[in-house]
C-alpha atoms as a PDB file:
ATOM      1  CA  UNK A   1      65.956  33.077 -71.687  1.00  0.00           C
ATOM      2  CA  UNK A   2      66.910  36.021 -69.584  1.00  0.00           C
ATOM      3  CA  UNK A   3      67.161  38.984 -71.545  1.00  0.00           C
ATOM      4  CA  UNK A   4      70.426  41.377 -71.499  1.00  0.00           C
ATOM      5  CA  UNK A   5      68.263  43.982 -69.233  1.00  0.00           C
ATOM      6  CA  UNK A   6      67.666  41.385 -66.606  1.00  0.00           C
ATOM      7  CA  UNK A   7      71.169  40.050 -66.205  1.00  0.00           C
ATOM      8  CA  UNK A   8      71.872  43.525 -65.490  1.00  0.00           C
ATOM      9  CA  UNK A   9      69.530  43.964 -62.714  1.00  0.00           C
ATOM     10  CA  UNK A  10      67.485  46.962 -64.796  1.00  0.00           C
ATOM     11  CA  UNK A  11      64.679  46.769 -63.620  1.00  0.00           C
ATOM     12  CA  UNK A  12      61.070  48.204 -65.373  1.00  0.00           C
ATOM     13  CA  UNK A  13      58.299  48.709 -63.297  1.00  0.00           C
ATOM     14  CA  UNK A  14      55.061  50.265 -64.862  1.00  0.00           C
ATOM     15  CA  UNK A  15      54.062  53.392 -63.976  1.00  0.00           C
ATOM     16  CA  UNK A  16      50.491  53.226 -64.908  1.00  0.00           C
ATOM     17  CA  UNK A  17      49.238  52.116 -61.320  1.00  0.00           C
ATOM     18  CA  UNK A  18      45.987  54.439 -60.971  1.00  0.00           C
ATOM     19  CA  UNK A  19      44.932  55.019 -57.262  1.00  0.00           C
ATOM     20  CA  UNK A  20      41.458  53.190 -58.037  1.00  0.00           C
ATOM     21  CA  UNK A  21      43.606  50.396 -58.805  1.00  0.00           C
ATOM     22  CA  UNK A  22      45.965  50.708 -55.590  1.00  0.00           C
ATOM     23  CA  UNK A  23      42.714  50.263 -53.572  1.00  0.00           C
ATOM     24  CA  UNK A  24      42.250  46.892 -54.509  1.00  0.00           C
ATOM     25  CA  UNK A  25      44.081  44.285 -52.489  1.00  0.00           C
ATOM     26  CA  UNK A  26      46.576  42.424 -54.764  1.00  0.00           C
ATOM     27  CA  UNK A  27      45.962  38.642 -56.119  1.00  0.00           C
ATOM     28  CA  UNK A  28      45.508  36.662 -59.060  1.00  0.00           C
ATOM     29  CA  UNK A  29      43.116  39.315 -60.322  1.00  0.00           C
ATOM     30  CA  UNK A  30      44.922  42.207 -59.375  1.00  0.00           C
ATOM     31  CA  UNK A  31      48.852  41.661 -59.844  1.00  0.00           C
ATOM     32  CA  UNK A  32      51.098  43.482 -57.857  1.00  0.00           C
ATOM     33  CA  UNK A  33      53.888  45.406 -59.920  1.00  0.00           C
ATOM     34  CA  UNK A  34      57.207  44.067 -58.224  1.00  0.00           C
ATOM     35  CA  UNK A  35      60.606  44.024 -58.991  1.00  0.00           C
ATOM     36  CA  UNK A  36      63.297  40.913 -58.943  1.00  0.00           C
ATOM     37  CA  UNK A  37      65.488  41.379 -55.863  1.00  0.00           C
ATOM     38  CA  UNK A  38      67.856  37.983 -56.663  1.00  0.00           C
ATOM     39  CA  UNK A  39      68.193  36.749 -59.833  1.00  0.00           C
ATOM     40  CA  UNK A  40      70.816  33.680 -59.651  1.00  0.00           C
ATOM     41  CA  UNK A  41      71.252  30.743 -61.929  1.00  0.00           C
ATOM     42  CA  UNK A  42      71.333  27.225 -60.930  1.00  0.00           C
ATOM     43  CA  UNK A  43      72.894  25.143 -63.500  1.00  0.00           C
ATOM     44  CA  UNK A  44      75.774  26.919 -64.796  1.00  0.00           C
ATOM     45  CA  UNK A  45      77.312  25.584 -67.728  1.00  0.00           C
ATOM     46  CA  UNK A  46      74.206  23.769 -68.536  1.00  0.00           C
ATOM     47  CA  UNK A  47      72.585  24.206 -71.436  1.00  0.00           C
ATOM     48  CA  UNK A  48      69.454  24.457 -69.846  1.00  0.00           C
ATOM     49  CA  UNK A  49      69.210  28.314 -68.360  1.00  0.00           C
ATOM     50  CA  UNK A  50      67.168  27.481 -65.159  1.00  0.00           C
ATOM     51  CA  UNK A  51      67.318  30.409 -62.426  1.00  0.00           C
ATOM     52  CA  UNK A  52      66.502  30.861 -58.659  1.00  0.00           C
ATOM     53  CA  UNK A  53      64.451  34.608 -58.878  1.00  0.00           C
ATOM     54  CA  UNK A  54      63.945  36.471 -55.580  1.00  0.00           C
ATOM     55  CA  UNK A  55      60.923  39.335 -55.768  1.00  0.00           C
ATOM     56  CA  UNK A  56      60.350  42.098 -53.820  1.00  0.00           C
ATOM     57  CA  UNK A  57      56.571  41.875 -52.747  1.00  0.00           C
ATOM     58  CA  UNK A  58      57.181  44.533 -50.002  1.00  0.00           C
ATOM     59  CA  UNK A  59      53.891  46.521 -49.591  1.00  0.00           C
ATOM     60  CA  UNK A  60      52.137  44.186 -51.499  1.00  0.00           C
ATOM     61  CA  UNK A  61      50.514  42.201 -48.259  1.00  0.00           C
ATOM     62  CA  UNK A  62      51.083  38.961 -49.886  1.00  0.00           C
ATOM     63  CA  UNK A  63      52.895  36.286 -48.776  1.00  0.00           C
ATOM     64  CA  UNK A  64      54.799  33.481 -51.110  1.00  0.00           C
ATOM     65  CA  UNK A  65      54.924  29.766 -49.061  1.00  0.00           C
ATOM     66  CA  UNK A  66      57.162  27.197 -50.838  1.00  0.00           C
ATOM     67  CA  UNK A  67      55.247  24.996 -53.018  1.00  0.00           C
ATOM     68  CA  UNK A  68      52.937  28.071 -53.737  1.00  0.00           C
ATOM     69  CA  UNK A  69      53.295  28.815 -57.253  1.00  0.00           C
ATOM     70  CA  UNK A  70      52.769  32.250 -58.973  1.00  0.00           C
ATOM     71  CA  UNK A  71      52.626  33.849 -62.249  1.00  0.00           C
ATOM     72  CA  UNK A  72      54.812  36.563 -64.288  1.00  0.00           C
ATOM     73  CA  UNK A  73      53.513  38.965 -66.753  1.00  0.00           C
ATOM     74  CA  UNK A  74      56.734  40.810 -67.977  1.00  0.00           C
ATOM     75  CA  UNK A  75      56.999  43.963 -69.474  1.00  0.00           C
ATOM     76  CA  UNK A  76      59.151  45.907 -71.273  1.00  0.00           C
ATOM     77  CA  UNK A  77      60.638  49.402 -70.873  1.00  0.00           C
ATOM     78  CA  UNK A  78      59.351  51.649 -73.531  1.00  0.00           C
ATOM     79  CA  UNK A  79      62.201  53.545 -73.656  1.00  0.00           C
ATOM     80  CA  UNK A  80      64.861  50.491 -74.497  1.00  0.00           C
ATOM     81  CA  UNK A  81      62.574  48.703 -76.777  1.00  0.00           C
ATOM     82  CA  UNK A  82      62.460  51.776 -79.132  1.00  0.00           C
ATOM     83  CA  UNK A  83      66.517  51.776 -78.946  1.00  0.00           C
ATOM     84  CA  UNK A  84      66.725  48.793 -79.710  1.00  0.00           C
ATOM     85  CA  UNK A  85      64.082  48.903 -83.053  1.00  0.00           C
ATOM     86  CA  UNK A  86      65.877  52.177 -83.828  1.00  0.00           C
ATOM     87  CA  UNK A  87      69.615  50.372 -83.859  1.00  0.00           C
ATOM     88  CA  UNK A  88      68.197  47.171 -85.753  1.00  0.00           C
ATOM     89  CA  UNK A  89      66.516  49.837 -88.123  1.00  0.00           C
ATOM     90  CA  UNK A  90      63.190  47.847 -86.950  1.00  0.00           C
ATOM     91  CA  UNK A  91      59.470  49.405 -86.827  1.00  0.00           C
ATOM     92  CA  UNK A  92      58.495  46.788 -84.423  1.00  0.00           C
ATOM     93  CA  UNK A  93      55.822  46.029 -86.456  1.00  0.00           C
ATOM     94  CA  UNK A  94      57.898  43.058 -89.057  1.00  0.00           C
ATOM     95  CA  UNK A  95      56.630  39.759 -88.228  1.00  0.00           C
ATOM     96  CA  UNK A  96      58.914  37.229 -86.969  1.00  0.00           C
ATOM     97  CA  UNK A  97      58.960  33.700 -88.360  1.00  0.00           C
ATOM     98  CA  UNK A  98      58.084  30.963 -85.493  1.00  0.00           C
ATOM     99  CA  UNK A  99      61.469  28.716 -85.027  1.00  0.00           C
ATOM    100  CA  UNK A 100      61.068  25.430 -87.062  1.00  0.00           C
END
């Protein structure tokens, strides 16, 4: 699922990039922080949400060839997430049951 934030093209990027860690060149063991440039879905009126995502690997110095796959490790803006505990009168620490 696409959250609200993403539909809306907000976009968090971390901040947290030390320069020791800018030194590295950027791989599998050193992600690169991008953004989504295109995010369009395929199958509308489906109820299967499946999306064509375009990133923005600008000064990154890698390059994505089709059939080369890659890996997402999302993140959330501080900022929203504590709106949104604070208007569901959430600490974010509840546990949430698992879907049966």
């Amino acid at each position: 699922m696409i959250s609200p934030t993403a539909r809306a093209g907000i976009r968090y990027i971390p901040a947290d990039m030390s320069a020791e860690a800018t030194e590295k060149p950027y791989g599998r063991t050193h992600p690169f922080p991008s953004h989504i440039k295109l995010n369009r879905r395929l199958n509308p009126g489906s109820d299967k949400d499946t999306r064509h995502l375009e990133l923005d690997l600008v000064g990154s110095g890698l390059t994505y060839e089709v059939g080369e796959s890659l890996a997402v490790h999302a993140s959330n803006d501080p900022a929203l997430v504590d709106e949104i505990l604070r208007a569901i009168g959430a600490t974010g620490d509840e546990l949430v049951p698992a879907a049966s």
